[in-house]
Protein backbone atom coordinates (compact mmCIF):
# COMPACT_ATOMS: atom_id res chain seq x y z
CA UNK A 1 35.43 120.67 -62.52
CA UNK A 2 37.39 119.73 -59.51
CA UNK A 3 34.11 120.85 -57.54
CA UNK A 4 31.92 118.76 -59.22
CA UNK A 5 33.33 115.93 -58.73
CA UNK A 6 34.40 116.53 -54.97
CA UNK A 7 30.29 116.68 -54.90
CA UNK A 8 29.44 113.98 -56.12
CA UNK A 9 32.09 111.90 -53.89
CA UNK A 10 30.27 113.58 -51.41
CA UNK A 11 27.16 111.87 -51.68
CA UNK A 12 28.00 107.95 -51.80
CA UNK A 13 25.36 106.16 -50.25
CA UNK A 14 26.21 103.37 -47.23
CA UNK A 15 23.33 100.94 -47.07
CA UNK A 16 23.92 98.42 -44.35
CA UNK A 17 21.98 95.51 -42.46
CA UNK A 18 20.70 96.71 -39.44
CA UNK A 19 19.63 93.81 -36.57
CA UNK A 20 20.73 94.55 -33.01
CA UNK A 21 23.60 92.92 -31.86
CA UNK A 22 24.03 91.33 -34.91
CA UNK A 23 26.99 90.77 -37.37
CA UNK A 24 29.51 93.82 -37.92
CA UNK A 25 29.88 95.58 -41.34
CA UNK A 26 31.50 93.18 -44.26
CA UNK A 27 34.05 94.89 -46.28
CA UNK A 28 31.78 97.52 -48.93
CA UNK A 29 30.93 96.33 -52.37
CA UNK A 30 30.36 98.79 -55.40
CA UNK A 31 26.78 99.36 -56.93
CA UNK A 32 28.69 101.15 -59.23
CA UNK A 33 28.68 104.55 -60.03
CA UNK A 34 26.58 106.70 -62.36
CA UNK A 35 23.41 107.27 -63.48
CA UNK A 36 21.34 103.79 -64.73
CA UNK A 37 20.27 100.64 -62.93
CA UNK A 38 22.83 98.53 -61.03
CA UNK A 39 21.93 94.89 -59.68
CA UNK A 40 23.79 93.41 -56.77
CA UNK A 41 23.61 89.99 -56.19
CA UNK A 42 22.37 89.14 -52.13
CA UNK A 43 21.86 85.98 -50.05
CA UNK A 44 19.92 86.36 -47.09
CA UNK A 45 19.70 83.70 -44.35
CA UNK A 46 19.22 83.86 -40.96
CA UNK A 47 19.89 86.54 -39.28
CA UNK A 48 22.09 88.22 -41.93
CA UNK A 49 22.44 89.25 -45.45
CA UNK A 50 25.63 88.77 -47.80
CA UNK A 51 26.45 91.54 -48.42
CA UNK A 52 26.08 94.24 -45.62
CA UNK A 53 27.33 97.03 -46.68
CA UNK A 54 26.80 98.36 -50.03
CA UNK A 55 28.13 101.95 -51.23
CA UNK A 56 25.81 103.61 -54.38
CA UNK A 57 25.82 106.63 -55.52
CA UNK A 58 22.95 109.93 -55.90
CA UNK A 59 19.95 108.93 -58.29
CA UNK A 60 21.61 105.64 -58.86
CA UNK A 61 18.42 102.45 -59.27
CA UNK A 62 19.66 99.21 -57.36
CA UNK A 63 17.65 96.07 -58.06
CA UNK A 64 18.46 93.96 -55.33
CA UNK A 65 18.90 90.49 -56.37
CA UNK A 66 18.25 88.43 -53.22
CA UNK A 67 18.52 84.88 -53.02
CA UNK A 68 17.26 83.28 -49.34
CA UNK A 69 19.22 80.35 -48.96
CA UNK A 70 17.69 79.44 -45.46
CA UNK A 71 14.55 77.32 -45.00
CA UNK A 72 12.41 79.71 -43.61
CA UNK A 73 10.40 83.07 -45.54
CA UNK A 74 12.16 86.55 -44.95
CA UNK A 75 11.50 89.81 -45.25
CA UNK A 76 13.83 92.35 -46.95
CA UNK A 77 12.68 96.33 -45.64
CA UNK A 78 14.56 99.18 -47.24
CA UNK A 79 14.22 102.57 -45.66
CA UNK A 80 15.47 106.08 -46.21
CA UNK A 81 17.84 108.22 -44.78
CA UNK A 82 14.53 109.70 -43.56
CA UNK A 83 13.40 106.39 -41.91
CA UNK A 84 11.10 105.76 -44.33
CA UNK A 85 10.37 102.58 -46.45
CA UNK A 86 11.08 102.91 -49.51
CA UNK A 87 11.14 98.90 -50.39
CA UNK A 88 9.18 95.62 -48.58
CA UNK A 89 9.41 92.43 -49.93
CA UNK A 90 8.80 88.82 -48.73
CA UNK A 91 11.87 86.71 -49.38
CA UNK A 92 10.21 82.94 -49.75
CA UNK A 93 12.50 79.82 -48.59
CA UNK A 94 15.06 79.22 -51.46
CA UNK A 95 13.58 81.32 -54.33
CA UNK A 96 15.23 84.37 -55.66
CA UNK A 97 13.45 87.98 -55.43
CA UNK A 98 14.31 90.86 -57.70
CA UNK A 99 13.94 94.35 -55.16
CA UNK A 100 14.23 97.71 -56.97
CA UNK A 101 15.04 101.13 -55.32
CA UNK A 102 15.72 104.41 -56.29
CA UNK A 103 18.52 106.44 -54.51
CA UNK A 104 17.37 109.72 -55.10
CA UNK A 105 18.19 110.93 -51.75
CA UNK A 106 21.95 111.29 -50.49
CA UNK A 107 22.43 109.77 -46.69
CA UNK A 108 22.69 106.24 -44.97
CA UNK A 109 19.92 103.80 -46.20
CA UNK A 110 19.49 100.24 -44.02
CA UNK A 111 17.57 97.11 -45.10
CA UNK A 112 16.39 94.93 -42.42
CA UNK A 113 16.04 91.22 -42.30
């Protein structure tokens, strides 16, 4: 039992904004834990998204709940630990955009701006 869950501690997931030389890692927020969908609530404006660093766990959905609060379009990439995208989405001048991935894979994921 002890095992088991020692394993699954094992494989959180740390998704964090990537942008050279931007801002540094905001304190981690929960997606929860479990199997099921999570949503976490995002703003994205220039240059950065609130927040940056998200912790999930294995075969946890997210649906990313982003709302853009600047006054220009953004774009919201999701990839792998594999470096692949795995989510792309335009995020239009102050509308909201609903973004849903699938965490099947333990590792680091990073969304872009």
């Amino acid at each position: 039992m002890k095992r088991k869950t020692a394993g699954r501690l094992a494989v959180l997931f740390v998704l964090q904004f990537v942008f050279a030389g931007c801002a540094h890692l905001q304190k981690p927020v929960s997606a929860g834990t479990g199997a099921g969908t999570k949503v976490v609530e995002m703003t994205a404006e220039s240059y950065k998204f609130t927040p940056n660093n998200i912790w999930a766990t294995e075969g946890g959905v997210i649906v990313f709940r982003i709302k853009n609060v600047s006054s220009i379009t953004h774009d919201f990439t999701l990839k792998n630990p594999d470096g692949r995208t795995i989510a792309d989405s335009d995020l239009p001048a102050g509308k909201t955009t609903e973004v849903r991935a699938d965490f099947s894979k333990p590792g680091r994921y990073e969304y872009l701006l």
